[in-house]
C-alpha atoms as a PDB file:
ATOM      1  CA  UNK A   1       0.000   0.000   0.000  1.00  0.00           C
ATOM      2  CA  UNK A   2       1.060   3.769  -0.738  1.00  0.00           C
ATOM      3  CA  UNK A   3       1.203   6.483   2.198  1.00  0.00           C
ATOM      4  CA  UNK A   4      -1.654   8.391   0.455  1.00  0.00           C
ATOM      5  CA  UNK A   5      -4.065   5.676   0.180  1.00  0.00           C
ATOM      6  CA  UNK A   6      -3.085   4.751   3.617  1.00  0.00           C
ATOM      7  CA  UNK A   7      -4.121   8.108   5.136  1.00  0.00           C
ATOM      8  CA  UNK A   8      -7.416   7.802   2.894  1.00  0.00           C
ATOM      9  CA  UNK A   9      -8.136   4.894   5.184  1.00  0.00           C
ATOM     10  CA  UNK A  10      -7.544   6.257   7.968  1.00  0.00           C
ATOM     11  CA  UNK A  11      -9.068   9.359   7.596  1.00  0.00           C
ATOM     12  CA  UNK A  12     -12.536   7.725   6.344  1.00  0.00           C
ATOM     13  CA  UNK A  13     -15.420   6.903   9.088  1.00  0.00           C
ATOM     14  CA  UNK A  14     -15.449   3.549   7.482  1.00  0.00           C
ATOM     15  CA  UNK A  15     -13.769   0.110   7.761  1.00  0.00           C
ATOM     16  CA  UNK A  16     -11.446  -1.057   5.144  1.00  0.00           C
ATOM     17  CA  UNK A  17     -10.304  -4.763   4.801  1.00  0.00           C
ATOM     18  CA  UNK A  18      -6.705  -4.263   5.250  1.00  0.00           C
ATOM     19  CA  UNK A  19      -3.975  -6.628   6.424  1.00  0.00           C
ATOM     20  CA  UNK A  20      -1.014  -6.603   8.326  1.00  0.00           C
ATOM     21  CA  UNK A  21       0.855  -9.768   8.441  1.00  0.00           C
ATOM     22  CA  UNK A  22      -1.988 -11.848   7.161  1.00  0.00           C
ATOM     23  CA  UNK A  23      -4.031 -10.318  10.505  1.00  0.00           C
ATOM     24  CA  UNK A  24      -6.980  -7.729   9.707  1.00  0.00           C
ATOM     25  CA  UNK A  25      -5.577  -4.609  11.327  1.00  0.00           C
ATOM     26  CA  UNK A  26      -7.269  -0.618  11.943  1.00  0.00           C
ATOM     27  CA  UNK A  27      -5.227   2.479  10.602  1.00  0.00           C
ATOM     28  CA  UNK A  28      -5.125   4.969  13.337  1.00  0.00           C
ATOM     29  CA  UNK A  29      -2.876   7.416  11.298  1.00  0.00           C
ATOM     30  CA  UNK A  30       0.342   7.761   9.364  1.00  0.00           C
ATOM     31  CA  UNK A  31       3.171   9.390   9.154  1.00  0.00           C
ATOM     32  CA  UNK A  32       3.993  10.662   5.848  1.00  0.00           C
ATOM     33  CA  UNK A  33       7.550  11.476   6.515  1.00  0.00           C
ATOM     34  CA  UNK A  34       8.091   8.172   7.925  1.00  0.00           C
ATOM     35  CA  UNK A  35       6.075   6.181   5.651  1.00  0.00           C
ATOM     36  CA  UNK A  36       4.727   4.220   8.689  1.00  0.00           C
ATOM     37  CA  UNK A  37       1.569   3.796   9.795  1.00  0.00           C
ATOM     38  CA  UNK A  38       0.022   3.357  13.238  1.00  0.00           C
ATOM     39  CA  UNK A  39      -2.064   0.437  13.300  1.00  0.00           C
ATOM     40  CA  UNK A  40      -3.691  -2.352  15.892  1.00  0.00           C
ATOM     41  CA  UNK A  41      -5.363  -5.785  15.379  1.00  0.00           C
ATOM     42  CA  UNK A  42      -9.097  -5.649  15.104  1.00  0.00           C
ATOM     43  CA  UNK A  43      -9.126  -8.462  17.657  1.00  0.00           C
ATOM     44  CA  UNK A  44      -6.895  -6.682  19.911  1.00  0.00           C
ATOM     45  CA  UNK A  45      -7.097  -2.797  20.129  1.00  0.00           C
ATOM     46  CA  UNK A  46      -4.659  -2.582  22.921  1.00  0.00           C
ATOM     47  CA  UNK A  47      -1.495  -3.814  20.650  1.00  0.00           C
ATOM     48  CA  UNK A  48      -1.039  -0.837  18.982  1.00  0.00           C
ATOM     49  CA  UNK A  49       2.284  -0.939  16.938  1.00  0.00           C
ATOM     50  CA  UNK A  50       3.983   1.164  13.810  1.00  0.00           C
ATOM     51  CA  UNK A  51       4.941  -0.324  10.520  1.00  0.00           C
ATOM     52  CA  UNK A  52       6.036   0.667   7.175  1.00  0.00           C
ATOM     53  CA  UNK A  53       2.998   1.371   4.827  1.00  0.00           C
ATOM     54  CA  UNK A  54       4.384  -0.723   2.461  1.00  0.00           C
ATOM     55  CA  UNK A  55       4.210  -3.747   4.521  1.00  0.00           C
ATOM     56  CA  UNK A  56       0.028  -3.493   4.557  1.00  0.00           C
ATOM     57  CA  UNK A  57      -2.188  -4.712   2.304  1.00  0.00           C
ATOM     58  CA  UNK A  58      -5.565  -3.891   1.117  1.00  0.00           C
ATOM     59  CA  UNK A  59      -7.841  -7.025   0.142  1.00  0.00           C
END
């Protein structure tokens, strides 16, 4: 995935199918400059972590 269409997602009130690792994961934000992305698993919101954008995957 690309940093813009990874702030899209995160920025939009809606869920996206997107995968981190094979796990379905929420975009909190991103850092542009960084090309990470602050993300969590949807089955467990308290393991937040940051990863390169270009590591995720929309399905």
């Amino acid at each position: 995935m690309n940093v813009n269409r990874a702030r899209e997602i995160s920025t939009m009130g809606e869920m996206v199918n997107v995968q981190y690792s094979g796990e379905a994961v929420y975009i909190q934000s991103v850092n542009e400059e960084q090309a990470t992305a602050r993300i969590f698993p949807l089955n467990n919101p308290q393991a937040e972590q940051y990863v390169p954008v270009d590591s995720l995957t929309e399905l």
